[in-house]
C-alpha atoms as a PDB file:
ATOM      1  CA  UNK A   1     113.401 103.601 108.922  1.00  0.00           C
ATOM      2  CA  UNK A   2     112.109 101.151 111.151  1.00  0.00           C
ATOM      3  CA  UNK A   3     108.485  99.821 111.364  1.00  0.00           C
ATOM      4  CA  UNK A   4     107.310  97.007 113.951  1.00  0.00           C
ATOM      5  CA  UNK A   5     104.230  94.788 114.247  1.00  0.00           C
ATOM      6  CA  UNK A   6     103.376  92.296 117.002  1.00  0.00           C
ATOM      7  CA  UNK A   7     101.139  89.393 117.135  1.00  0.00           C
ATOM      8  CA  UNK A   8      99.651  88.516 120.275  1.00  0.00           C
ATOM      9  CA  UNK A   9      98.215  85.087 122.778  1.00  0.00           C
ATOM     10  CA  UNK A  10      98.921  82.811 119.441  1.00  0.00           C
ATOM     11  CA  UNK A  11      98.059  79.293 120.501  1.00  0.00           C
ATOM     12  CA  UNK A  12     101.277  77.393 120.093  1.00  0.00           C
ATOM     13  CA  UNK A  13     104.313  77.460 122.299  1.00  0.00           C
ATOM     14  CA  UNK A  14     106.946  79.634 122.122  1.00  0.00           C
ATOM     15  CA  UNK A  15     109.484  77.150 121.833  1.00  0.00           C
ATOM     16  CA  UNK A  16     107.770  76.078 118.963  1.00  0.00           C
ATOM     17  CA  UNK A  17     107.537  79.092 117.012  1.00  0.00           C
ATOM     18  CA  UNK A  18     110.952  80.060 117.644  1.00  0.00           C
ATOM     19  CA  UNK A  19     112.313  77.299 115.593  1.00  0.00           C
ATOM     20  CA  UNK A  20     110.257  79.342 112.588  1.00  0.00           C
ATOM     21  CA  UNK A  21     111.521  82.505 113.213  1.00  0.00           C
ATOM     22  CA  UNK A  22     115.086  81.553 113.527  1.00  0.00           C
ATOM     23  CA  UNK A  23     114.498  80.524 109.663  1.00  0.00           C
ATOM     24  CA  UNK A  24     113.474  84.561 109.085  1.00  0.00           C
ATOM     25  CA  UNK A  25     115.824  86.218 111.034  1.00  0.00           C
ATOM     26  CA  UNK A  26     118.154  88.963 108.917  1.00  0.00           C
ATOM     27  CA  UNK A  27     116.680  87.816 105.801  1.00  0.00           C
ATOM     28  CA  UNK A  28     115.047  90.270 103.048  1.00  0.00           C
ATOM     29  CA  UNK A  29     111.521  89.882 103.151  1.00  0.00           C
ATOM     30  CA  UNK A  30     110.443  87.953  99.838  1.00  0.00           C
ATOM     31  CA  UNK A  31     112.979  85.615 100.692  1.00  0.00           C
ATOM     32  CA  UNK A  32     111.251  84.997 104.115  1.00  0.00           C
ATOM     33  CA  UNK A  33     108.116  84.507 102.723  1.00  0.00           C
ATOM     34  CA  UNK A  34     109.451  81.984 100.283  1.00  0.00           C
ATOM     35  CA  UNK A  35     110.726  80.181 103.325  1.00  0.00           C
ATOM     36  CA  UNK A  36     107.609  80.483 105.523  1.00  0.00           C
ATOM     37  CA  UNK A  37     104.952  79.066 102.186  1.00  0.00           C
ATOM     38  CA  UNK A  38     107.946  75.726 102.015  1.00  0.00           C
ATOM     39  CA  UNK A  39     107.984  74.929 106.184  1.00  0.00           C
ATOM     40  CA  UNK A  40     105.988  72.165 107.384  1.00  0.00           C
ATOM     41  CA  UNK A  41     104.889  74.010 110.865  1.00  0.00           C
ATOM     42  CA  UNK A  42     101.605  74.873 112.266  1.00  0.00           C
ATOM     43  CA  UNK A  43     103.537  78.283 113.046  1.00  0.00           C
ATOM     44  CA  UNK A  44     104.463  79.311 109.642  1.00  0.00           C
ATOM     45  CA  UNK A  45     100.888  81.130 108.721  1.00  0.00           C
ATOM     46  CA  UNK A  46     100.905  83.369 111.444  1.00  0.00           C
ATOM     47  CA  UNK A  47     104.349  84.406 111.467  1.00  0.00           C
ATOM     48  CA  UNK A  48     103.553  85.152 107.437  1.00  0.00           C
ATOM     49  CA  UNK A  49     100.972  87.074 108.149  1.00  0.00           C
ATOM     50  CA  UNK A  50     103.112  88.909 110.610  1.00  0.00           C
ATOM     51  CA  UNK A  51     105.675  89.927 108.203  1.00  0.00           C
ATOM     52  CA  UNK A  52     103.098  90.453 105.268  1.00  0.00           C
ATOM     53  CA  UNK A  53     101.534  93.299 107.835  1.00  0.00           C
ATOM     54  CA  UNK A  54     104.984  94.986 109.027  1.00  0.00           C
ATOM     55  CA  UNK A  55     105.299  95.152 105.256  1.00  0.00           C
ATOM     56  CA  UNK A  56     102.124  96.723 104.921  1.00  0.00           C
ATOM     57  CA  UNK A  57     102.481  99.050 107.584  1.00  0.00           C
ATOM     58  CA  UNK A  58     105.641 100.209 106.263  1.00  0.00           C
ATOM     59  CA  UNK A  59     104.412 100.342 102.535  1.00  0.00           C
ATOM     60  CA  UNK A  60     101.003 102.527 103.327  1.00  0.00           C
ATOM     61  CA  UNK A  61     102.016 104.221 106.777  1.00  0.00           C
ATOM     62  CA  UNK A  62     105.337 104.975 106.044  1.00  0.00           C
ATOM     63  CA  UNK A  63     105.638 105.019 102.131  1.00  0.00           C
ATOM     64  CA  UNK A  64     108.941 102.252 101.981  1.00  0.00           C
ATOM     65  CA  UNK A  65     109.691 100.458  98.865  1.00  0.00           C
ATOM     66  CA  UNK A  66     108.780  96.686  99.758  1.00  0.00           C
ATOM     67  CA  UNK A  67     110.950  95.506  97.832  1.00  0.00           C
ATOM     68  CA  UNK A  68     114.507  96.905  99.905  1.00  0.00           C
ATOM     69  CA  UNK A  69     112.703  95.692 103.212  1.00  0.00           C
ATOM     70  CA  UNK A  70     114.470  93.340 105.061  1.00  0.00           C
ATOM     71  CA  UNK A  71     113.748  91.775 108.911  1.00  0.00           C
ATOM     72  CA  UNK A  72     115.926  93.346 111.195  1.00  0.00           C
ATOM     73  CA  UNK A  73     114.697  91.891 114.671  1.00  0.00           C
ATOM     74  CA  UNK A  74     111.632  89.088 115.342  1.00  0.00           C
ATOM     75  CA  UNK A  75     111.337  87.755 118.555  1.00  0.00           C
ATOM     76  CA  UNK A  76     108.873  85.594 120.808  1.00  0.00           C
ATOM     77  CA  UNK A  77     108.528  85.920 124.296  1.00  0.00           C
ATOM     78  CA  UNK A  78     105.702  83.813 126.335  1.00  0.00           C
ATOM     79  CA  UNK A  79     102.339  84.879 126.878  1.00  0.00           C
ATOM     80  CA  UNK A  80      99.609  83.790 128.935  1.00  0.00           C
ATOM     81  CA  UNK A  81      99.389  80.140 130.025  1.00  0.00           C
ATOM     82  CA  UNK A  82      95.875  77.959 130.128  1.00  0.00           C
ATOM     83  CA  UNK A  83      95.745  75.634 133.163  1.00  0.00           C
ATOM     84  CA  UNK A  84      93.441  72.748 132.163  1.00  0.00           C
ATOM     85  CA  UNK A  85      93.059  69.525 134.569  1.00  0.00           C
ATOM     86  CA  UNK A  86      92.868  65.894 133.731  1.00  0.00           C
ATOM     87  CA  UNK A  87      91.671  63.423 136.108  1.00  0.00           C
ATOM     88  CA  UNK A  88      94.015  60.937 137.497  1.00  0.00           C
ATOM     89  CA  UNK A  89      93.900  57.532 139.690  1.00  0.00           C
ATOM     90  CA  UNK A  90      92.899  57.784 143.227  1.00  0.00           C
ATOM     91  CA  UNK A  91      90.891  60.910 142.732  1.00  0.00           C
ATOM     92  CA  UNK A  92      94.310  63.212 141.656  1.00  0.00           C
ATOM     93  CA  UNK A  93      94.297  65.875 139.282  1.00  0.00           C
ATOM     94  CA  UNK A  94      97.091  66.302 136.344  1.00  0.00           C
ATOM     95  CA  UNK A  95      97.784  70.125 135.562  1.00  0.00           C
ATOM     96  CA  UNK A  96      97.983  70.098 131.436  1.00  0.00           C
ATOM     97  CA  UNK A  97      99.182  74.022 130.453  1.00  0.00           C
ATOM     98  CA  UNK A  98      98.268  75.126 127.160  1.00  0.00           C
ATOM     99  CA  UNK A  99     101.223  78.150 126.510  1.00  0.00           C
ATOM    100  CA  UNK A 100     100.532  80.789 124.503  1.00  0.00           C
ATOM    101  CA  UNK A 101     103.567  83.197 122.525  1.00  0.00           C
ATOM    102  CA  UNK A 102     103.519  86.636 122.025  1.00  0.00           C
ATOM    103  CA  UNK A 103     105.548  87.554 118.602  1.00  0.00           C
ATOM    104  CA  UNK A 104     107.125  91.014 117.574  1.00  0.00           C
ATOM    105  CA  UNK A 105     108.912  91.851 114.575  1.00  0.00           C
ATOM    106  CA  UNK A 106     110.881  95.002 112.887  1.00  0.00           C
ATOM    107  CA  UNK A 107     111.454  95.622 109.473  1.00  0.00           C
ATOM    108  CA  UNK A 108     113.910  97.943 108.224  1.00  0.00           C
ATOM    109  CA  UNK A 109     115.176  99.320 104.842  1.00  0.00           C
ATOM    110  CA  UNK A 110     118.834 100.425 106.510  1.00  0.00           C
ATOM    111  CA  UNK A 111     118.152 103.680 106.330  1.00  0.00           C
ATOM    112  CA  UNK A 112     118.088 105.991 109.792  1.00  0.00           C
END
């Protein structure tokens, strides 16, 4: 069975958090929080909370045993972008844009 959970207008790039959940990918889940508590990225704390609520959702929703979980898909696609201006010489302005990710995730326990 399948459960999913998505995390929404996090404030870091999504280029940036897809370098942490190419770490996760296809991995049973203790491992993959084992890997996201020893990374050295801003991103790593929301994407473990991410996976530590699909797991809950599947453990009190669904009644799964946490422990045969594994992540079967986790994805980022790009969410709303700031715009934010800096001032520049001769009275120009310099367009700064703050991205924002959007960041879904499916556990599984192989089972249909």
């Amino acid at each position: 069975m399948e459960v999913k959970a998505h995390l929404r207008s996090i404030r870091i790039s999504p280029r940036k958090v897809r370098l942490v959940t190419d770490l996760i990918r296809n991995k049973k889940v203790g491992e993959a929080i084992v890997i996201l508590n020893n990374i050295n990225k801003k991103s790593s704390l929301p994407v473990q909370k991410l996976v530590k609520s699909a797991v809950a959702n599947a453990v009190n929703n669904n009644g799964l045993d946490a422990d045969k979980l594994f992540i079967k898909e986790i994805f980022v696609n790009e969410g709303p972008t700031l715009k934010r201006f800096r001032p520049r010489a001769h009275g120009r302005a310099y367009e700064i844009l703050k991205r924002t990710s959007h960041v879904a995730i499916t556990v599984s326990d192989g089972q249909k």
